[in-house]
Protein backbone atom coordinates (compact mmCIF):
# COMPACT_ATOMS: atom_id res chain seq x y z
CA UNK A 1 6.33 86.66 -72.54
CA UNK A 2 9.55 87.90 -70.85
CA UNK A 3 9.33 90.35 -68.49
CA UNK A 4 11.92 92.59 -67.16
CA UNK A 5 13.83 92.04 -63.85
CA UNK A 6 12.73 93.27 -60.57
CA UNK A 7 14.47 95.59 -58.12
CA UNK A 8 13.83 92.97 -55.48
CA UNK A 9 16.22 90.37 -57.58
CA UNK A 10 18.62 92.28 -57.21
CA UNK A 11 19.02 92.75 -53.75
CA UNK A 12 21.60 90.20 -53.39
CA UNK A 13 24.13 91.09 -55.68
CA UNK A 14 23.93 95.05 -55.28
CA UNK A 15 26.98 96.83 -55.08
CA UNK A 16 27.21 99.56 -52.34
CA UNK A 17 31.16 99.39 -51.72
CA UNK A 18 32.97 103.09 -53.40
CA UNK A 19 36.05 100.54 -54.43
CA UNK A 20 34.86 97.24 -55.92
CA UNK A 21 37.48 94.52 -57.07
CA UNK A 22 36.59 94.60 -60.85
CA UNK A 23 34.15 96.59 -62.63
CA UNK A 24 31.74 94.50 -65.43
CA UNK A 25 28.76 94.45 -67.36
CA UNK A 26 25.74 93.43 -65.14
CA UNK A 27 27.23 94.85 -61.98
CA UNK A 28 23.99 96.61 -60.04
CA UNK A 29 25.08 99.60 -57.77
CA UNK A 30 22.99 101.02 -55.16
CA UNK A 31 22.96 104.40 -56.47
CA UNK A 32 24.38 106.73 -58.57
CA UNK A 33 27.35 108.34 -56.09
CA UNK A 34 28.59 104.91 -55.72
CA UNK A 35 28.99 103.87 -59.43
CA UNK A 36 30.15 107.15 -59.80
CA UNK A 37 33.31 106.75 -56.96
CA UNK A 38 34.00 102.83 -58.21
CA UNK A 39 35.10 104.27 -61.47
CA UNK A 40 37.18 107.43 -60.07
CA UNK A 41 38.80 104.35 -57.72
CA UNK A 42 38.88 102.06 -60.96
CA UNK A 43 40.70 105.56 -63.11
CA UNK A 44 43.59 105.82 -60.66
CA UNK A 45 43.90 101.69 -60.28
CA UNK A 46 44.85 101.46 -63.34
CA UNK A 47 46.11 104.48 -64.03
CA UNK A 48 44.03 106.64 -66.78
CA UNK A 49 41.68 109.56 -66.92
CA UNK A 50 38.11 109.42 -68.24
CA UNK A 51 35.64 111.96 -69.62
CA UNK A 52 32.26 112.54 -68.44
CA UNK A 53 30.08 111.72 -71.80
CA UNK A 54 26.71 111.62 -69.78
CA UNK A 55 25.53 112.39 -66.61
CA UNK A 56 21.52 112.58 -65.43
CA UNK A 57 19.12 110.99 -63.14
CA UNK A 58 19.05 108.25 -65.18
CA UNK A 59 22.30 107.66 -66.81
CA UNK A 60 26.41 107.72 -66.31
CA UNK A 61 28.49 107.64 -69.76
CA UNK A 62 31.95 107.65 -69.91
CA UNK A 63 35.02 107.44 -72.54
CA UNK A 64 38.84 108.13 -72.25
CA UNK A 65 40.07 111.36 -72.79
CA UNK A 66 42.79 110.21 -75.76
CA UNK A 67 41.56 110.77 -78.76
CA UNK A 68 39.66 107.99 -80.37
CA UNK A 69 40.00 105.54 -77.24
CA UNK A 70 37.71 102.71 -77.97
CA UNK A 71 37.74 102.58 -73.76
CA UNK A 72 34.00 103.40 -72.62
CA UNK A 73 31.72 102.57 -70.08
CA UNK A 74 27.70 103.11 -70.13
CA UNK A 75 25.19 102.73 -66.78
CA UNK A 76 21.66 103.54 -66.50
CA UNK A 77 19.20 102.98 -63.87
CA UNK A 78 16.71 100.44 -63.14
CA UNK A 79 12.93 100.99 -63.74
CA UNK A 80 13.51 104.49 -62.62
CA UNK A 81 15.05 103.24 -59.20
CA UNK A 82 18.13 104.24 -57.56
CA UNK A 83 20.24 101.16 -58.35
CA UNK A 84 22.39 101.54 -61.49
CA UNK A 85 23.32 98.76 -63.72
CA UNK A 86 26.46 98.70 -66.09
CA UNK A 87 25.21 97.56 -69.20
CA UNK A 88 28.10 98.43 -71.40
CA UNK A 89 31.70 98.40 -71.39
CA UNK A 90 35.07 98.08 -73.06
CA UNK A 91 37.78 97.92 -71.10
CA UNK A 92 40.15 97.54 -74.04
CA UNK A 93 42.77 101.09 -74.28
CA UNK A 94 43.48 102.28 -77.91
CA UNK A 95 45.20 105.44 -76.96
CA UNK A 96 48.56 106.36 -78.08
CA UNK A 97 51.56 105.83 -75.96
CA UNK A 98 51.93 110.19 -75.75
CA UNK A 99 48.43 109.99 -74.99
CA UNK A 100 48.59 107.53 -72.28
CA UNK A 101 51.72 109.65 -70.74
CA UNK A 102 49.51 112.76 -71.11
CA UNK A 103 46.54 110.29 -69.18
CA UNK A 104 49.28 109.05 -66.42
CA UNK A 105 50.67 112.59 -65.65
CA UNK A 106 46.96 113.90 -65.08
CA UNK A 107 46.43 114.75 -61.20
CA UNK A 108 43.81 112.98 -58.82
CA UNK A 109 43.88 114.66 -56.10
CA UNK A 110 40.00 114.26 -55.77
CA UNK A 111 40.01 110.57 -56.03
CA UNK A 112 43.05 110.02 -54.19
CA UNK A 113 41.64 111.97 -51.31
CA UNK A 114 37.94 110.39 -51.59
CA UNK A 115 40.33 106.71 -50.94
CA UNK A 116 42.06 108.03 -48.21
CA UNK A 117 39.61 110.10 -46.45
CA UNK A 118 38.78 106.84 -43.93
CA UNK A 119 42.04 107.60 -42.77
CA UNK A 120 41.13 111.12 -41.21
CA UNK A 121 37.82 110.13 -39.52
CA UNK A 122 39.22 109.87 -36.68
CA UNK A 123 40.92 113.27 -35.65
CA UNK A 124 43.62 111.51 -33.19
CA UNK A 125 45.35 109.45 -36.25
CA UNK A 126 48.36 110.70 -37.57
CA UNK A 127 48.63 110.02 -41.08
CA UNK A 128 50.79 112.72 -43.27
CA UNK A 129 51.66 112.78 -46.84
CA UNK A 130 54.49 110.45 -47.05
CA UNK A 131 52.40 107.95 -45.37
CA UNK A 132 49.90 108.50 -48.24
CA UNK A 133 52.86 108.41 -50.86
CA UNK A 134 54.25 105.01 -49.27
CA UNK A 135 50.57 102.88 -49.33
CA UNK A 136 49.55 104.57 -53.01
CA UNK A 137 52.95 103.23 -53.98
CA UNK A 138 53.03 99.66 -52.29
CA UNK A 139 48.93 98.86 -52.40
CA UNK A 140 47.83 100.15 -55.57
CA UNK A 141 51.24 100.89 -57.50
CA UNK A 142 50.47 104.33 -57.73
CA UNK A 143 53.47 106.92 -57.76
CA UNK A 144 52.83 109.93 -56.56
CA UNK A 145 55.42 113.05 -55.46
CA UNK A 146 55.10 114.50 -51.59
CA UNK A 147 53.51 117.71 -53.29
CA UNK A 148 50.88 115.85 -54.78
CA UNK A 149 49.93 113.92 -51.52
CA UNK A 150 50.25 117.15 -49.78
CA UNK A 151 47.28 118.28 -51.79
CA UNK A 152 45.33 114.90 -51.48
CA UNK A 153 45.49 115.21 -47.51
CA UNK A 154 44.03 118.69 -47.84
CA UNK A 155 41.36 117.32 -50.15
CA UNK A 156 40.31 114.38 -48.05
CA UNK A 157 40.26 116.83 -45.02
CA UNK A 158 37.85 119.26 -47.09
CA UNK A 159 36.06 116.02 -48.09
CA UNK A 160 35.21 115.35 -44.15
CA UNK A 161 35.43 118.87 -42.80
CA UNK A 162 34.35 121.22 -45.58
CA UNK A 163 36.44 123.90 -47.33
CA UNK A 164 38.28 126.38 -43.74
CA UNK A 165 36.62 129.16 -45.42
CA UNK A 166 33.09 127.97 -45.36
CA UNK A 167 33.73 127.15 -41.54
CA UNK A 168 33.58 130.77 -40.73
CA UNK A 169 29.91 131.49 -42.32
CA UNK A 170 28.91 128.66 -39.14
CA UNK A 171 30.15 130.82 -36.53
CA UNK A 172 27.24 132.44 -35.67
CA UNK A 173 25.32 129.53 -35.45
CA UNK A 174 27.22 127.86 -33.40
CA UNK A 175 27.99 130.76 -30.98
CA UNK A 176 23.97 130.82 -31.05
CA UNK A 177 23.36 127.77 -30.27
CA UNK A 178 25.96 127.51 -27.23
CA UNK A 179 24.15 130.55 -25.89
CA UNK A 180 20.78 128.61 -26.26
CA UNK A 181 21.95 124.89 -25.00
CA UNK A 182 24.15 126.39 -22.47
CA UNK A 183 22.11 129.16 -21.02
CA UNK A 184 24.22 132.26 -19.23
CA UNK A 185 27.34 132.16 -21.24
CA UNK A 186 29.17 134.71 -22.81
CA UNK A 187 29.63 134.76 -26.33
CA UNK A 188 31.16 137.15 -28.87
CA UNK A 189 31.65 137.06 -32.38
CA UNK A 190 33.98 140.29 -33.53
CA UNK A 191 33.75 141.66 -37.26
CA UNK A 192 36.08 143.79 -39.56
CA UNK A 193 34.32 146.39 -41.64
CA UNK A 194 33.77 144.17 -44.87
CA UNK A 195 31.44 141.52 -42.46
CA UNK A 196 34.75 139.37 -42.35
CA UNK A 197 35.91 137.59 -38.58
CA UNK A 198 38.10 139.19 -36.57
CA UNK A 199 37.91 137.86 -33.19
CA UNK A 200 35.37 135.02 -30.99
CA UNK A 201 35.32 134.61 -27.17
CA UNK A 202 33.18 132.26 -25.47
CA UNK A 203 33.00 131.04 -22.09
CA UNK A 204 30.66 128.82 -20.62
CA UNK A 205 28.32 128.78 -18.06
CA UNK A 206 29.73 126.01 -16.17
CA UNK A 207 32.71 127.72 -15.57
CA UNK A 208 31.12 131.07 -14.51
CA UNK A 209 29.50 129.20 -12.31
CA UNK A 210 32.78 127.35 -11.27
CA UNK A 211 34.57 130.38 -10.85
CA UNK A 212 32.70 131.45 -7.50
CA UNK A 213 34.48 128.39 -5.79
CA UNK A 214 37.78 128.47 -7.08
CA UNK A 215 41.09 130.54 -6.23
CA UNK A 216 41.18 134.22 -7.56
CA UNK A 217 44.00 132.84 -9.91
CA UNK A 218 43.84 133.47 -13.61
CA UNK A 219 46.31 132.11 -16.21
CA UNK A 220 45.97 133.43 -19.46
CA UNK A 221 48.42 132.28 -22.24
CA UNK A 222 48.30 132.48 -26.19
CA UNK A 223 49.00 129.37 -28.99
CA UNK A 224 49.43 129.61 -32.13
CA UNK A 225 46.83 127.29 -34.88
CA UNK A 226 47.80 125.59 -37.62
CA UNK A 227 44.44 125.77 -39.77
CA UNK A 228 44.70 127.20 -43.27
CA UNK A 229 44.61 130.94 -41.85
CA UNK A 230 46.33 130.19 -38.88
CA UNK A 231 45.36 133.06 -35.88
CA UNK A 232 46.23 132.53 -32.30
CA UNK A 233 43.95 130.73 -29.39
CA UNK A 234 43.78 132.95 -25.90
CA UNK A 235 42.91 131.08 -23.13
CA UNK A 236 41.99 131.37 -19.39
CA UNK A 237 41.84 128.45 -16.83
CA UNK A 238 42.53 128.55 -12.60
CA UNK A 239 42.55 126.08 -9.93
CA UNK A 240 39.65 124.64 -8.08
CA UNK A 241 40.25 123.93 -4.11
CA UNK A 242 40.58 120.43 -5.47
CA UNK A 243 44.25 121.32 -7.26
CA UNK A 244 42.26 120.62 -10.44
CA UNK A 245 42.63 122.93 -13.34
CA UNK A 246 39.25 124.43 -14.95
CA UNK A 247 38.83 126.08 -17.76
CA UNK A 248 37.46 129.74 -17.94
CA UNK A 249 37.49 131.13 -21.37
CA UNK A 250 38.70 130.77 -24.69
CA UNK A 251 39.15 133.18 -27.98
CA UNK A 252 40.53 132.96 -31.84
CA UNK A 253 41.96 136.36 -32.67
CA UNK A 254 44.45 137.11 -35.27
CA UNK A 255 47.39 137.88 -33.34
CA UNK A 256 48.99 138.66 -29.92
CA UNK A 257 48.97 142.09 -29.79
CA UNK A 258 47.90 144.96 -27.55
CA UNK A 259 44.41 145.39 -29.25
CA UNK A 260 43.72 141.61 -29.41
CA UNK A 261 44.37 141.02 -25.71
CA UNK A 262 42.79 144.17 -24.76
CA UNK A 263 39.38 142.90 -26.04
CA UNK A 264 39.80 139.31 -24.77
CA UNK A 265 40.50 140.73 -21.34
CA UNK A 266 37.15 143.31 -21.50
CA UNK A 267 35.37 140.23 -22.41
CA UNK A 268 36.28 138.50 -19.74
CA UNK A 269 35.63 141.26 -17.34
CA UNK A 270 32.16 141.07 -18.57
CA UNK A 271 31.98 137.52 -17.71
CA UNK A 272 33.91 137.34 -14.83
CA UNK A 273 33.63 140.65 -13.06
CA UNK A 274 36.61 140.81 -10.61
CA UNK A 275 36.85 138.95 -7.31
CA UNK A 276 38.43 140.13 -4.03
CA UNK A 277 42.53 139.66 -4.22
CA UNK A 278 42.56 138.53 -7.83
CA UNK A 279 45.70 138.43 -9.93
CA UNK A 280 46.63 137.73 -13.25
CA UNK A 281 49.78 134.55 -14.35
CA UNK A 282 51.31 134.66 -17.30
CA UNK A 283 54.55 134.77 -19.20
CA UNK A 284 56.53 138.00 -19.74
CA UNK A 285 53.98 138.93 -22.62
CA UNK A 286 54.21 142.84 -22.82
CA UNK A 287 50.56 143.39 -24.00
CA UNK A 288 48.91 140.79 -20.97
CA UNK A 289 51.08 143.26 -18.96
CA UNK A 290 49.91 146.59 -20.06
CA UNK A 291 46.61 145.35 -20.91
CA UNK A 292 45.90 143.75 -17.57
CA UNK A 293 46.84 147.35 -15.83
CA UNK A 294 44.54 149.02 -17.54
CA UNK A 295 41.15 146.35 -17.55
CA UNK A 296 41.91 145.60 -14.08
CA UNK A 297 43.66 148.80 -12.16
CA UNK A 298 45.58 147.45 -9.21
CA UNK A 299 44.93 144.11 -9.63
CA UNK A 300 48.65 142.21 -9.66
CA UNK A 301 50.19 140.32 -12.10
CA UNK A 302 52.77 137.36 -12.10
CA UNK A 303 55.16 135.43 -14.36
């Protein structure tokens, strides 16, 4: 009597690589998300789009999207496991040559950007769109326009980072949790009307406590971000009796203006309190200057 295959011989030929070399009947993948990415890699390799016929728990069908394409592809699981086994596919295309145009012209933006995502992991690597265009083109003969890299960079950074907008829903977690691992801060988290952001200040307790041994100097200076909805970054730092520059506070707010500077500089008071011959450095900002005059009265200011 023949009995069915084990998971256990399978463990040496299971696939767990997103971008295998060839995909064939008999391949075993470790799970579902991986068979799933091969064939998104194997779509763009050789250049067609596929449509989802099936997809549970148990099974992953797919056929072309031109119209009577004998191209399709079939995996189910094994014994109810995890791994995934290909048990059928034709790799043979049937599609018209309009169709085939219609297949080529189709964007990928989300399986370009799953391929290239590696490439971001690391936040210090400078990799832009027409570096994306040039190794598409020369390592996989894929030809894509600068808009269309443009777009898969932004989807391999929401890939790693999640969607900007979904960033701002964490905020209050992780002003919560500062205040809990870093006990004595000062954190703020400021709110339009409609429970949107507005403004955040934090500054830690380290440098509240570093403050009391440094010079009464505080710079305070403004940069602009380059996320999806922009804003500008305030920040404070002075000068410890070592020459060494320390950091005092920081805050997102959505522009430099009289109102925004006015509340960085109250919450900073609140942290800081004032110290004995204190001053304010900056550049020739109008609003640090009138602001500054009226949070701290008397205390000078420099450019």
């Amino acid at each position: 009597m023949q009995t069915s295959p084990t998971i256990v011989e399978y463990e040496n030929i299971i696939i767990t690589e997103h971008m295998p070399n060839v995909i064939e009947v008999g391949q075993v993948y470790q799970d579902k998300q991986i068979i799933v990415s091969a064939l998104k890699h194997y779509s763009v390799m050789t250049k067609f789009q596929f449509r989802v016929k099936r997809s549970s728990a148990r099974s992953y069908c797919l056929v072309c999207v031109g119209d009577n394409c004998t191209w399709h592809f079939k995996s189910t699981n094994i014994n109810e496991s995890t791994l995934f086994k290909v048990r059928k596919f034709n790799s043979l295309h049937t599609c018209s040559l309009m169709d085939n145009i219609y297949i080529q012209r189709k964007p990928t933006f989300m399986i370009v950007g799953s391929m290239v995502m590696p490439k971001y992991a690391d936040p210090k690597t400078i990799y832009i769109p027409k570096d994306i265009q040039t190794d598409m083109l020369s390592d996989h003969g894929v030809n894509l326009t600068y808009m269309q890299t443009w777009k898969v960079k932004e989807k391999a950074l929401e890939f790693l980072r999640g969607h900007p907008a979904d960033s701002y829903s964490c905020l209050p977690s992780y002003l919560y949790i500062l205040e809990k691992i870093y006990p004595g801060s000062v954190v703020k988290l400021q709110k339009i009307e409609d429970d949107c952001f507005l403004y955040a200040f934090v500054a830690l307790s380290m440098s509240i406590k570093g403050w009391e041994h440094c010079r009464p100097v505080v710079v305070v200076d403004g940069t602009f971000l380059k996320s999806a909805y922009r804003g500008i970054m305030l920040t404070t730092s002075t000068m410890d009796a070592t020459g060494s520059i320390l950091p005092l506070a920081y805050a997102v707010v959505d522009l430099e203006n009289d109102t925004s500077w006015k509340w960085f500089f109250v919450q900073f008071k609140h942290a800081y309190d004032e110290k004995p011959n204190m001053c304010v450095v900056s550049d020739q900002n109008e609003s640090i200057l009138k602001v500054t005059s009226t949070v701290y009265t008397g205390m000078p200011h420099y450019a």
